[in-house]
C-alpha atoms as a PDB file:
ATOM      1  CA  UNK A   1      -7.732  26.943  -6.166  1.00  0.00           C
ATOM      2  CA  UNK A   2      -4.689  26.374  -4.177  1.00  0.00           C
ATOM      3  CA  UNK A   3      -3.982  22.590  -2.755  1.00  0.00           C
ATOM      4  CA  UNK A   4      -3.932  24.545   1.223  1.00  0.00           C
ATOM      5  CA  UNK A   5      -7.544  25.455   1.484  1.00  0.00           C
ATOM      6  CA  UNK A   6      -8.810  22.029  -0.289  1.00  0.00           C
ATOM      7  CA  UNK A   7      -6.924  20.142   2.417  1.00  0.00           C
ATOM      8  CA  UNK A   8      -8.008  22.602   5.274  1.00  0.00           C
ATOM      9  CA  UNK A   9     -11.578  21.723   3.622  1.00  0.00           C
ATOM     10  CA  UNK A  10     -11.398  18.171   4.682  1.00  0.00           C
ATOM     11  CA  UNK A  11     -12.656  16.954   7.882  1.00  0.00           C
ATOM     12  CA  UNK A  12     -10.792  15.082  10.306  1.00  0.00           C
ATOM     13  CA  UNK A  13     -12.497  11.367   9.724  1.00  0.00           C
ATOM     14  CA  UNK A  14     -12.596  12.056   6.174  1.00  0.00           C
ATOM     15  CA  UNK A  15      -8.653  11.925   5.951  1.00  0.00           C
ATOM     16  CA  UNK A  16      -8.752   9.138   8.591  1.00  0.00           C
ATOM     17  CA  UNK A  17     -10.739   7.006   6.127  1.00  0.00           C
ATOM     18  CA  UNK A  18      -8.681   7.907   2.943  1.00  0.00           C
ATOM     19  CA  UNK A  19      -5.274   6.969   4.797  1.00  0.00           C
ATOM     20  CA  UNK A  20      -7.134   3.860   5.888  1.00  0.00           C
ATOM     21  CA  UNK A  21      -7.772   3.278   2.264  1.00  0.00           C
ATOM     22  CA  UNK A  22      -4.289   3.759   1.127  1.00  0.00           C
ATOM     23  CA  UNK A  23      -2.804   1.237   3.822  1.00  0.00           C
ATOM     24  CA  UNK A  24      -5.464  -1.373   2.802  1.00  0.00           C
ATOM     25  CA  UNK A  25      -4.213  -1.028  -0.933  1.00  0.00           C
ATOM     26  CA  UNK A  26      -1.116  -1.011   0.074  1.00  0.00           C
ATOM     27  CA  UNK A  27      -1.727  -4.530   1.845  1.00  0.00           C
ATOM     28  CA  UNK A  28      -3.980  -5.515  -0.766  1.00  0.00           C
ATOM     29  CA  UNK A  29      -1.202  -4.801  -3.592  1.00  0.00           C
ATOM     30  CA  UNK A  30       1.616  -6.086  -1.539  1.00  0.00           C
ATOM     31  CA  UNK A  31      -0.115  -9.463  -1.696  1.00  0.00           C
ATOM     32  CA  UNK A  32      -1.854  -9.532  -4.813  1.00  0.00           C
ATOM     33  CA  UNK A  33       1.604  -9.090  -6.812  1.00  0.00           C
ATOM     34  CA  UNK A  34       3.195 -11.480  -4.067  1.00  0.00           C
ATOM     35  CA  UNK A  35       0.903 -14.123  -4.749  1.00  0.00           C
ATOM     36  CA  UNK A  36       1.254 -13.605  -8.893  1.00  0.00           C
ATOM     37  CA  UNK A  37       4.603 -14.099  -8.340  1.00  0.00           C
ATOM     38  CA  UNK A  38       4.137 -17.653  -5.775  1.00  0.00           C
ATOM     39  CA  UNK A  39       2.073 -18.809  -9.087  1.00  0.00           C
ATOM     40  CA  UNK A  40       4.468 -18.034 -11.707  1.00  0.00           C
ATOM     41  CA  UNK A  41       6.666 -20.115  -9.833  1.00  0.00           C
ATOM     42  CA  UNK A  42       4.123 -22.669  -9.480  1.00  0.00           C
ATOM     43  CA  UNK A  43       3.884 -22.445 -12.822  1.00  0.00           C
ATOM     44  CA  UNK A  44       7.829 -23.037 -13.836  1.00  0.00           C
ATOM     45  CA  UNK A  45       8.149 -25.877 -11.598  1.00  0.00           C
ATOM     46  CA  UNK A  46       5.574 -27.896 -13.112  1.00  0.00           C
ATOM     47  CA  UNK A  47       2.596 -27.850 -10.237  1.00  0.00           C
ATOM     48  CA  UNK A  48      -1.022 -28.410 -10.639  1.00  0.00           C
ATOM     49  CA  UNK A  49      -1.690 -26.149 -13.478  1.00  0.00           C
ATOM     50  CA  UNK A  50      -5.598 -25.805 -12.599  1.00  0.00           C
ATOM     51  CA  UNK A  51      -4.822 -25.528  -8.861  1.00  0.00           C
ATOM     52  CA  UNK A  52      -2.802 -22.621 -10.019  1.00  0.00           C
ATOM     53  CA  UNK A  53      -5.382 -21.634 -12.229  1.00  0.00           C
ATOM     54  CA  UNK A  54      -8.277 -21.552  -9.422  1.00  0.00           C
ATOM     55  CA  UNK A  55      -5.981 -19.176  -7.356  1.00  0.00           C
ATOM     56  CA  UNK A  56      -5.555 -16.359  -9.677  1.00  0.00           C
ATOM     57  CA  UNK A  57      -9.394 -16.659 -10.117  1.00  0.00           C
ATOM     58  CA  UNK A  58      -9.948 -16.218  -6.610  1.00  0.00           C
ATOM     59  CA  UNK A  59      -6.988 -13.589  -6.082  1.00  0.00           C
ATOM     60  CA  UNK A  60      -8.477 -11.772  -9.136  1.00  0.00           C
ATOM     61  CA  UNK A  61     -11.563 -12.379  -7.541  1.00  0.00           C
ATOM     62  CA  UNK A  62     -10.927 -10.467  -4.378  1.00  0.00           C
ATOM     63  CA  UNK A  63      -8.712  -7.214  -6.282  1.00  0.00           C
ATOM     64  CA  UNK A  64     -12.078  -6.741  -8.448  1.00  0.00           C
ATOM     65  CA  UNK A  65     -14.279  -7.007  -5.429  1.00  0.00           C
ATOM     66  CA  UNK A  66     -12.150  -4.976  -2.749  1.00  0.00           C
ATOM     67  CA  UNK A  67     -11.955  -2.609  -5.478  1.00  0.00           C
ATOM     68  CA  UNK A  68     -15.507  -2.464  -6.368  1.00  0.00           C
ATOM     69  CA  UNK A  69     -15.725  -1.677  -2.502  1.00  0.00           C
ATOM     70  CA  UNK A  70     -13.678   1.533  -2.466  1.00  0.00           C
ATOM     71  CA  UNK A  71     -15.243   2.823  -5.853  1.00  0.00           C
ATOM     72  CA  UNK A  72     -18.663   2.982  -3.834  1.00  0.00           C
ATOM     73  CA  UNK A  73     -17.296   5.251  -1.344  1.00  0.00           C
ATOM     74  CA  UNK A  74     -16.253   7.535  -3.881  1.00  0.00           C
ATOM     75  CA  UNK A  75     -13.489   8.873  -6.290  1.00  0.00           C
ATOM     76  CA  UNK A  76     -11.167   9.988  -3.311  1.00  0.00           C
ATOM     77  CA  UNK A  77     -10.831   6.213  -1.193  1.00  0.00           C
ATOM     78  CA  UNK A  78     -10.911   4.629  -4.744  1.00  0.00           C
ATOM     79  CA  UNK A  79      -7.899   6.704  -5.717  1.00  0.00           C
ATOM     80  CA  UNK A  80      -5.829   5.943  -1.974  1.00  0.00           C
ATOM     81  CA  UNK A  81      -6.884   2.408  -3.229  1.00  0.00           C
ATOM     82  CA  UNK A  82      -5.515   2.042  -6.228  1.00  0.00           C
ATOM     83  CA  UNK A  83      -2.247   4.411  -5.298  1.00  0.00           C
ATOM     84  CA  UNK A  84      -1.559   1.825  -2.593  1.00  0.00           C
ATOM     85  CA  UNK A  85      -1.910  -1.242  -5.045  1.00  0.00           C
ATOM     86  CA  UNK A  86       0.507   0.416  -7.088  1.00  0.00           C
ATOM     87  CA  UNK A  87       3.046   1.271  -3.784  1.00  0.00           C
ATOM     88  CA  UNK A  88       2.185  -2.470  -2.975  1.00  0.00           C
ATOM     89  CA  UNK A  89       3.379  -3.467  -6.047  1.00  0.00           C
ATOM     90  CA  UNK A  90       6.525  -1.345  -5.985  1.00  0.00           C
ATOM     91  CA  UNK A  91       7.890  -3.306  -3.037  1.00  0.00           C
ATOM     92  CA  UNK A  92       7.042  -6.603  -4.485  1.00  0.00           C
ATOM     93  CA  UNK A  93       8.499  -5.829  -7.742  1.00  0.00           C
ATOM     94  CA  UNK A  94      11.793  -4.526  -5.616  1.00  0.00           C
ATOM     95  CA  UNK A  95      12.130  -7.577  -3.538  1.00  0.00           C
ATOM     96  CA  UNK A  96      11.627 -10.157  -6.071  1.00  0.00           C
ATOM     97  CA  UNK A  97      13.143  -8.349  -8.963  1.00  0.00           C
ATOM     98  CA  UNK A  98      16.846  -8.765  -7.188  1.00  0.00           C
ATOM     99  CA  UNK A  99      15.609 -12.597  -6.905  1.00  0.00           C
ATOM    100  CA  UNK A 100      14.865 -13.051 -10.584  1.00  0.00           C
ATOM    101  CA  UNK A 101      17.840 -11.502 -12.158  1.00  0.00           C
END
């Protein structure tokens, strides 16, 4: 089966919702990896190491949960999900990386 007639398949709020999903990974991933990298710093300069600690719970917290979220409405908004968090993580990884080096 060709990629046309699957996409001509989907419905208009169906495509809506997956595009939804892909900016709210993208968000999601932009500050999930943003945050990781506030802590490591945290980290280096010598704060609160269980302060630090609590927040990766509760950022760790909220990926497995948001996630969890998308993989009930199915394979296709888990997948925008997920490819977002990895887009989101491009951009963090671009911005910083130029900082760390």
């Amino acid at each position: 089966m060709t990629p046309l007639p699957v996409l001509q398949s989907l419905h208009g709020p169906l495509v809506a919702e997956i595009a939804a999903f892909l900016v709210a990974g993208f968000a999601l991933g932009f500050a999930h990896f943003g945050a990781l990298w506030h802590h490591a710093r945290q980290l280096v300069e010598g704060s609160l190491w269980w302060r630090t600690a609590a927040l990766a719970l509760a950022r760790f917290s909220l990926l497995i949960g948001v996630l969890t979220l998308a993989s009930l409405q199915g394979p296709g908004p888990l997948l925008a999900m997920t490819l977002g968090l990895l887009a989101g993580r491009a951009v963090v990884m671009r911005r910083f990386g130029r900082i760390a080096e």
